[in-house]
Protein backbone atom coordinates (compact mmCIF):
# COMPACT_ATOMS: atom_id res chain seq x y z
CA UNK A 1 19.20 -0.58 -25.38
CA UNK A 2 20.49 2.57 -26.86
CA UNK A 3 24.09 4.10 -25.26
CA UNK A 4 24.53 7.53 -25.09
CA UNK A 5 26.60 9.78 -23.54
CA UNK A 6 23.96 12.37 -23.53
CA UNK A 7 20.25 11.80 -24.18
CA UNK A 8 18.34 15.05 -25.51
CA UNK A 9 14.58 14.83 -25.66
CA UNK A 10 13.84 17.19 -28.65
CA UNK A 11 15.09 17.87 -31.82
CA UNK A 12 14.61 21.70 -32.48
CA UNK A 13 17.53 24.18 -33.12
CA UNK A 14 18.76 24.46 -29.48
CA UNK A 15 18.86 20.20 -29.22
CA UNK A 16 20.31 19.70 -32.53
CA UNK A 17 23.30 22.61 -31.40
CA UNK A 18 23.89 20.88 -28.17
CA UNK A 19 25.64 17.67 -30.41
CA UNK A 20 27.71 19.96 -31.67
CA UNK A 21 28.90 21.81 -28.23
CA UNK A 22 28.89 18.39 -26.89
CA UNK A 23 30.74 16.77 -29.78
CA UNK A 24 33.85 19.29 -29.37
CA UNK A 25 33.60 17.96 -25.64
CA UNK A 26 33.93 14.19 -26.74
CA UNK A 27 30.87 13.85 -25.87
CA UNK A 28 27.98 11.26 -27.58
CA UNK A 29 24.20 12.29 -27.86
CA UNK A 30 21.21 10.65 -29.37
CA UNK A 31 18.01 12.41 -29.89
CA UNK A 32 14.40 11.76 -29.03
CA UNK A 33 11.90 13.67 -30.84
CA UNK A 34 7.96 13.05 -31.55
CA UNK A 35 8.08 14.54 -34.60
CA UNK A 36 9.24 12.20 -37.97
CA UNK A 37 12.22 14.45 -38.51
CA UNK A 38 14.31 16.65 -37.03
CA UNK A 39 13.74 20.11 -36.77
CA UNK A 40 11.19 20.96 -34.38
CA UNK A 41 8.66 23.69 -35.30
CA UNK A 42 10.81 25.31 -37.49
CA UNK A 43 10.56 21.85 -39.72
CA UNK A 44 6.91 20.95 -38.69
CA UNK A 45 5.41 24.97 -37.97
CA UNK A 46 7.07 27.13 -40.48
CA UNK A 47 10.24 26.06 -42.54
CA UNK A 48 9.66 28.40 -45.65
CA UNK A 49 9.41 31.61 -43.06
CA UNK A 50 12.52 33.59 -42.72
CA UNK A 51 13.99 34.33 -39.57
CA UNK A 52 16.24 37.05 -38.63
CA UNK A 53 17.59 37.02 -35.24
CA UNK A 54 20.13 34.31 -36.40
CA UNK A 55 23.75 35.66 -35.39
CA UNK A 56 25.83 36.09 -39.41
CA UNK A 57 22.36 35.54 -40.50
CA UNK A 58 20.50 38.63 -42.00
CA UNK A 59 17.78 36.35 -43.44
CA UNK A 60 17.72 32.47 -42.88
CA UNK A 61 14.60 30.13 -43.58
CA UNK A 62 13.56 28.30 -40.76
CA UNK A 63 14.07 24.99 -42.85
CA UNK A 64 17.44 26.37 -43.80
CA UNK A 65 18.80 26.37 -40.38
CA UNK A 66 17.80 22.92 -39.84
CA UNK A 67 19.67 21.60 -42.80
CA UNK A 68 22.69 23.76 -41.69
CA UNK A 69 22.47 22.64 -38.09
CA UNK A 70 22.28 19.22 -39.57
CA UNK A 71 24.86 19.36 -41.67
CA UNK A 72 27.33 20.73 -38.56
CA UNK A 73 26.47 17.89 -36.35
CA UNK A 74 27.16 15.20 -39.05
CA UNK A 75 30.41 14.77 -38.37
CA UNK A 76 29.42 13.87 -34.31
CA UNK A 77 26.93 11.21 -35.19
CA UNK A 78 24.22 11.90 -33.57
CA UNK A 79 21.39 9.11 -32.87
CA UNK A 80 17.43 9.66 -33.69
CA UNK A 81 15.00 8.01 -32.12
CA UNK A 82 11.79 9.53 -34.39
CA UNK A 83 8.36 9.59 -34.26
CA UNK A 84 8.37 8.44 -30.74
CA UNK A 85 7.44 10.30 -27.45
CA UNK A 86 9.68 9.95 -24.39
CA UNK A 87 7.72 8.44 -21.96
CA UNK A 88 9.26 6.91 -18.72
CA UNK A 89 12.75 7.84 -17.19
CA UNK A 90 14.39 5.93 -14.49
CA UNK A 91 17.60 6.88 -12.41
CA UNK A 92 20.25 4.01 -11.63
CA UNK A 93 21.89 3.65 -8.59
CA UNK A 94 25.15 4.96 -10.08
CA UNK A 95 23.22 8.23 -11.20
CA UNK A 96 22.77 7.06 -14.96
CA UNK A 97 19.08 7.16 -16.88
CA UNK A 98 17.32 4.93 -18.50
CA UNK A 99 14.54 6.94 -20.67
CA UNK A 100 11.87 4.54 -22.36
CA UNK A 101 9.66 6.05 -25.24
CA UNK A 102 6.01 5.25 -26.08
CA UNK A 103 7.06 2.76 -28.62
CA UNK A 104 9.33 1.03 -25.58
CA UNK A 105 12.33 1.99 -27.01
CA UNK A 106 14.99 1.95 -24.54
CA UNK A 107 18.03 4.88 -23.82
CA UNK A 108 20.67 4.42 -21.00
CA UNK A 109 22.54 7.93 -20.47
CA UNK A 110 24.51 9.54 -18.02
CA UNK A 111 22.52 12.72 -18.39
CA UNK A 112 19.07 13.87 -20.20
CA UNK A 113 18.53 17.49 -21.55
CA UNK A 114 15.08 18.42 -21.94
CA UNK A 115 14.70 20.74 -25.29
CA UNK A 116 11.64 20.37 -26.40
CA UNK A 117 10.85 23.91 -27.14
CA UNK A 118 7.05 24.25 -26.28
CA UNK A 119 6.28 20.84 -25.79
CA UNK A 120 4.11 18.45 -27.87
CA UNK A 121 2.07 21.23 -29.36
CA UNK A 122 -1.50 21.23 -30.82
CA UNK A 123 -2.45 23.88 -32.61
CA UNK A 124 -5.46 25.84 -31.01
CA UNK A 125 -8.94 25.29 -33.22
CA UNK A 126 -12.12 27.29 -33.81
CA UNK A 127 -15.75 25.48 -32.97
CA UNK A 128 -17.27 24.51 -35.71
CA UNK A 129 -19.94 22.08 -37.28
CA UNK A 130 -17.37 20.37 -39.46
CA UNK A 131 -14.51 21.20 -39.15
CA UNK A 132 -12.85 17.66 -37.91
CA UNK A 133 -14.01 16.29 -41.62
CA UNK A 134 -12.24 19.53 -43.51
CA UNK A 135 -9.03 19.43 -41.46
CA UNK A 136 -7.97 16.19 -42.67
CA UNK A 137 -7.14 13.97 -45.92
CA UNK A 138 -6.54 17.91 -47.41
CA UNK A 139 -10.16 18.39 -47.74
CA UNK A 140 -9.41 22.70 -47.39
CA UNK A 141 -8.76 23.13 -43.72
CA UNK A 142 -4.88 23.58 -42.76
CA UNK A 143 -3.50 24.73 -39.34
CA UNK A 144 -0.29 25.60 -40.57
CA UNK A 145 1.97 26.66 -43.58
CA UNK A 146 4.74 24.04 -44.14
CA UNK A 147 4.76 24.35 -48.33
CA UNK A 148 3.62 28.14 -49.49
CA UNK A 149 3.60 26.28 -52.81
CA UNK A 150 0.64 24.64 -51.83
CA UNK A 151 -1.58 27.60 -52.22
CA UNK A 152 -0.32 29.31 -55.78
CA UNK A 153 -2.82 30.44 -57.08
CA UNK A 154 -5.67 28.89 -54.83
CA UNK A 155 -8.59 31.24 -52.83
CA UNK A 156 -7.02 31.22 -49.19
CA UNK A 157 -9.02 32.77 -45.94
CA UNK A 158 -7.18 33.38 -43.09
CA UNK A 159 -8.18 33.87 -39.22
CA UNK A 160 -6.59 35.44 -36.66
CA UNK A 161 -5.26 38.40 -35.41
CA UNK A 162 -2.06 37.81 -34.54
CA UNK A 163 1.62 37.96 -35.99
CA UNK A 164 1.20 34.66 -37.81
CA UNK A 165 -2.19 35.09 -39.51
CA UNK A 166 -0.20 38.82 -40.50
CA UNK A 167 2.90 37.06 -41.56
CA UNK A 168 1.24 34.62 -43.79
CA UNK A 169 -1.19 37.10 -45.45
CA UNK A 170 0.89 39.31 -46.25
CA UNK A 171 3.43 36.53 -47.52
CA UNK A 172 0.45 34.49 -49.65
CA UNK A 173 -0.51 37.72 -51.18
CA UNK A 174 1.96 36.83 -53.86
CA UNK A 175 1.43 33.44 -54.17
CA UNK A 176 -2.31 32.80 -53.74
CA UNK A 177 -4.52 34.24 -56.71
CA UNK A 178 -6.66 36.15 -53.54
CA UNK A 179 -5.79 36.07 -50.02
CA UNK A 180 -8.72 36.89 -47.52
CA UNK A 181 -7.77 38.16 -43.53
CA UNK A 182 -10.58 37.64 -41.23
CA UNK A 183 -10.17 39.16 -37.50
CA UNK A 184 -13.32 39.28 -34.90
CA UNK A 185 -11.63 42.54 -33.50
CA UNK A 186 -10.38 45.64 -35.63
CA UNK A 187 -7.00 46.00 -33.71
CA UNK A 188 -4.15 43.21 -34.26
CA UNK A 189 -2.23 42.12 -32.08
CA UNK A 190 1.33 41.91 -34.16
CA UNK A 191 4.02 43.33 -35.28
CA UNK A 192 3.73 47.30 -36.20
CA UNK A 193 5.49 46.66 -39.26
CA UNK A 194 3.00 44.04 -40.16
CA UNK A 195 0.12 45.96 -39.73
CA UNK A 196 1.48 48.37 -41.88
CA UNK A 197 2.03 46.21 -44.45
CA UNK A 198 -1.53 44.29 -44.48
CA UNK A 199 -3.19 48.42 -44.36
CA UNK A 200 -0.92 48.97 -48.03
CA UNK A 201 -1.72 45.15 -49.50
CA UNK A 202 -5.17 45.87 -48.53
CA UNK A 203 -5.28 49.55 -49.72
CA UNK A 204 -3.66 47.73 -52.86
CA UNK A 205 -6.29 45.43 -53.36
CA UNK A 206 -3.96 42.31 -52.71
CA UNK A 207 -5.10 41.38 -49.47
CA UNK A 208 -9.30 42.10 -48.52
CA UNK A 209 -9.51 42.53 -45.14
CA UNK A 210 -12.45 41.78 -42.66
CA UNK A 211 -12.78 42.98 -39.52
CA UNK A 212 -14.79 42.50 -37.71
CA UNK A 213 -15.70 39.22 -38.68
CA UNK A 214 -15.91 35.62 -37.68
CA UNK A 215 -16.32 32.19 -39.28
CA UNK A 216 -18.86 30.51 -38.51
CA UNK A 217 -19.29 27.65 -40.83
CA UNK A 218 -18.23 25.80 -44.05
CA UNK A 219 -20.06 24.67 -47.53
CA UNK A 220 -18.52 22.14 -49.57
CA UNK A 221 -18.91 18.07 -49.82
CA UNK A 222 -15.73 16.34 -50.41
CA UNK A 223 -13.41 19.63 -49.94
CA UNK A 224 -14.55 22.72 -48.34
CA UNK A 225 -15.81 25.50 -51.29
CA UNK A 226 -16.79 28.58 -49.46
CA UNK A 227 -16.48 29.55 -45.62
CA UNK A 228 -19.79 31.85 -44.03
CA UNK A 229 -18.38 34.91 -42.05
CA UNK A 230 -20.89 36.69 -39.22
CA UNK A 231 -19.78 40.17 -39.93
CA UNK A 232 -21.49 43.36 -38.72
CA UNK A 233 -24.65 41.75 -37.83
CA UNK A 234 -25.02 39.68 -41.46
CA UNK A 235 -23.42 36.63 -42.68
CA UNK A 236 -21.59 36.68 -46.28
CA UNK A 237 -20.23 33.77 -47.94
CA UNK A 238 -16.68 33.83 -49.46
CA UNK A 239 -15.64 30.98 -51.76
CA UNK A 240 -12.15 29.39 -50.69
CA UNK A 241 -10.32 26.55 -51.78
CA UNK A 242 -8.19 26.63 -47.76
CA UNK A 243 -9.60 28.27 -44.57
CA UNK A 244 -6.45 28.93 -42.61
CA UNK A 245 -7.14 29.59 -38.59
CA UNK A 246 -4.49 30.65 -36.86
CA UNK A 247 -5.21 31.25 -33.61
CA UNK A 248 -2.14 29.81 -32.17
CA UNK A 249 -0.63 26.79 -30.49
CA UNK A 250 -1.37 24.80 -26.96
CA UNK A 251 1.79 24.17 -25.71
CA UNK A 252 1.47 20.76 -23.46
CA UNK A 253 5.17 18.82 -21.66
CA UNK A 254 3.17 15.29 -22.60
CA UNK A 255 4.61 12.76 -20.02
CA UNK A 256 7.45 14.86 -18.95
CA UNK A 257 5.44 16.38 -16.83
CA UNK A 258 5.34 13.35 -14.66
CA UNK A 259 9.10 13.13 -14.22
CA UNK A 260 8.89 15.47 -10.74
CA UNK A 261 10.24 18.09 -12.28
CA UNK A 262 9.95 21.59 -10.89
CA UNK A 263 7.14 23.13 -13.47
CA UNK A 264 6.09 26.71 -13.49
CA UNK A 265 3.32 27.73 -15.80
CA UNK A 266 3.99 24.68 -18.14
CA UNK A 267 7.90 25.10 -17.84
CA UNK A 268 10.98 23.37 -16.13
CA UNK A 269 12.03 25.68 -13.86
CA UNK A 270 15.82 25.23 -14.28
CA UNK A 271 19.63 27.01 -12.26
CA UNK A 272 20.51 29.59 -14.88
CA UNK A 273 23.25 31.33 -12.57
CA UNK A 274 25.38 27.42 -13.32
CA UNK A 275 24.04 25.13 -15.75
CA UNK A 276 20.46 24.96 -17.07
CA UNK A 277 19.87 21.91 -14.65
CA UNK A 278 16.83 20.75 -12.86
CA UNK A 279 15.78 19.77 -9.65
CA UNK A 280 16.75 16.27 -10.09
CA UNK A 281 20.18 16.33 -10.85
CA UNK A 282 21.60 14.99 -14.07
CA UNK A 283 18.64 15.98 -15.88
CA UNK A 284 18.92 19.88 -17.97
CA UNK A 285 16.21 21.77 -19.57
CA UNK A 286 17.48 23.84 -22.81
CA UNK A 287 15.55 26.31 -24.74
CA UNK A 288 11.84 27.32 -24.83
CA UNK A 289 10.95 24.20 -22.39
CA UNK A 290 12.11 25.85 -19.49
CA UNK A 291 12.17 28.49 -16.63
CA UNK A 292 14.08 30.96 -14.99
CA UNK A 293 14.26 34.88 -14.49
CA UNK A 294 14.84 36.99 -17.41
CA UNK A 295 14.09 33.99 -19.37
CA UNK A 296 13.91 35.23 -23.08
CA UNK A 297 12.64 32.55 -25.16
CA UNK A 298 14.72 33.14 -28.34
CA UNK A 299 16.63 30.39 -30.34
CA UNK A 300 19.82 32.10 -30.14
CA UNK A 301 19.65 31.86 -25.94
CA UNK A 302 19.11 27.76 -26.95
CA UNK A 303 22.51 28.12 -28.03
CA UNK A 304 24.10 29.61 -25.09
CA UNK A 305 22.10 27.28 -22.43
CA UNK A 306 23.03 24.35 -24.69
CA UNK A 307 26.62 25.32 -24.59
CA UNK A 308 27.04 25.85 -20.97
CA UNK A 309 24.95 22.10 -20.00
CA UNK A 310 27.20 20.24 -21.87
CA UNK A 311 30.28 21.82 -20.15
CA UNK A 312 28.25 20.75 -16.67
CA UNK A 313 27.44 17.16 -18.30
CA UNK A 314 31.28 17.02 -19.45
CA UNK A 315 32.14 17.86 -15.14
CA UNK A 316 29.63 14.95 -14.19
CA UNK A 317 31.44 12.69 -16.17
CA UNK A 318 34.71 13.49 -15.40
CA UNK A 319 34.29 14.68 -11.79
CA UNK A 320 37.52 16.37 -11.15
CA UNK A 321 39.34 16.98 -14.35
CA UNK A 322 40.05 19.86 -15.87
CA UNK A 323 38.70 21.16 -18.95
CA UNK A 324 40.91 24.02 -21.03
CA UNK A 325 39.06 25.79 -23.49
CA UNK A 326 40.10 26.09 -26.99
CA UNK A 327 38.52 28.25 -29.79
CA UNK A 328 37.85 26.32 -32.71
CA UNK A 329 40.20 28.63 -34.72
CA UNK A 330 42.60 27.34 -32.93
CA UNK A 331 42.22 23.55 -31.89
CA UNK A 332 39.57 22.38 -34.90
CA UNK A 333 36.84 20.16 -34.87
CA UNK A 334 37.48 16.20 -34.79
CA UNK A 335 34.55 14.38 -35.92
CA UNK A 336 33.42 11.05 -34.32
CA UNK A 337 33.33 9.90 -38.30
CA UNK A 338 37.27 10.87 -38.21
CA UNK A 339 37.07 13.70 -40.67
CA UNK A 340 38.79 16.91 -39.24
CA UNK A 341 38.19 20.49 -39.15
CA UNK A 342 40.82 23.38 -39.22
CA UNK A 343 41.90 26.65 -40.12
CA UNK A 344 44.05 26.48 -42.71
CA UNK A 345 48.03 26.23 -41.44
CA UNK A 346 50.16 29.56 -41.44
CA UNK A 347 52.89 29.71 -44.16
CA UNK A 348 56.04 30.55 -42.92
CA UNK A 349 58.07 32.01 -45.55
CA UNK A 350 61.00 35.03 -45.70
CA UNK A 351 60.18 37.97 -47.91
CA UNK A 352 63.15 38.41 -50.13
């Protein structure tokens, strides 16, 4: 059985801050996550893509933040439970939880905060002959763009028509030796800026764009060599070493949908005017997972509802007792691993 003061189910940006805002709080937490390392989607979806709504941040990678996130919750000692899908909870008589994963591992807490961002996710996939044989063993068919490396200098087609099939065609245009954009409409659905910026690569010559078009089947034996587009009424053939559809993820809670949680439209529907908690009290839902009005679903609001549970969990644990505030700049950070950090100390010194 695993002890925690805190068990969070999910291992994205807004879990992995919510050691940290718990650790200045003397608070433990262990993590549950599905995936085989932390990180969420920005590990698993997109860790080479920048992102730029980080606060001090004009630019981060995705994959970036993790390590930095990581590396600021090291000295708290987190727990991971990986690979593993939280499957049963169970509420004690004195209010704790006992959570139990697919794999049966055990977790007793005294509260659970949901933040697994979408949910287990699956990304959405076109119908075709095929395609279950080309999507796996890296036989040409990828969902999504973990290592941009992996296409230098390769043919790559891309569907979609969203910000995501325009993000990654515009950013394989200088990595891939020819980069292929394949919509079924003529208007996108993105990004102005991105739009823009496909109209000049294609303009350019970097980027050929077909709209609109559809794929409707593969050639290739052992790895897929070409992909057949349905385009004004004919079909043309494009050779390809990757066909990358991006139409999009389907967001699904898995088993914590069975917990009797308040769900709205695949979301835990959660007290925003207090503390991010749900119906059943003890248990908090943090970041994209859940629901209220207003709800903006924006990494940098994971922070702020991760901040404000732990101060609730921190009341439920110490019913009654006070807790004073202190800046960091002024008290420091004391690590669970007894390293300390502080500003450095003020010299006090006459001027002669």
């Amino acid at each position: 059985m695993i002890e925690t003061d805190i068990l969070i189910i999910g291992a994205g940006p807004t879990g992995l801050f919510a050691v940290f805002e718990a650790g200045l709080l003397k608070l433990k937490c262990h993590i549950i996550d599905s995936l085989p390392q932390p990180g969420g989607q920005l590990s698993e979806l997109y860790p080479k893509k920048p992102i730029f709504d980080i606060p001090g941040f004009p630019s981060i990678l995705a994959g970036d933040l993790v390590t930095n996130l990581m590396e600021q919750i090291k000295q708290f000692q987190p727990g991971f439970t990986l690979n593993e899908v939280a499957d049963t909870i169970d509420k004690l008589d004195d209010g704790t939880f006992i959570v139990t994963t697919n794999k049966g591992t055990k977790h007793h807490a005294n509260a659970v905060a949901i933040a697994g961002g979408l949910g287990s996710f699956e990304p959405r996939k076109p119908i075709l002959e095929g395609l279950d044989f080309f999507d796996q063993n890296d036989r040409g068919v990828e969902y999504f763009v973990k290592d941009p490396e992996k296409f230098r200098d390769k043919k790559v087609v891309i569907s979609g028509g969203g910000d995501s099939a325009l993000d990654w065609s515009i950013f394989l245009s200088n990595v891939a030796s020819s980069v292929t954009l394949v919509h079924r409409r003529n208007e996108f659905r993105g990004a102005l800026d991105s739009v823009e910026k496909v109209q000049e690569l294609k303009a350019s010559g970097k980027i050929k764009l077909i709209t609109p078009g559809e794929i409707v089947g593969f050639k290739g034996a052992e790895h897929i060599e070409s992909v057949n587009i349905e385009t004004n009424g004919e079909t043309i053939n494009i050779e390809t070493d990757y066909f990358i559809p991006l139409f999009g993820l389907t967001p699904k809670l898995g088993p914590i949908a069975n917990w009797g949680l308040d769900i709205e439209k695949n979301a835990i529907k959660v007290d925003n005017s207090l503390d991010y908690q749900t119906n059943i009290p003890g248990i908090y839902a943090i970041g994209d997972v859940n629901s209220y009005p207003g709800k903006l679903k924006l990494i940098l609001c994971g922070f702020h509802e991760a901040t404000l549970m732990v101060q609730s969990v921190y009341q439920r644990m110490n019913p009654g007792k006070k807790y004073v505030l202190k800046y960091t700049t002024v008290s420091g950070v004391d690590g669970f691993d007894g390293t300390r950090k502080e500003a450095e100390k003020q010299v006090v010194k006459a001027i002669e």
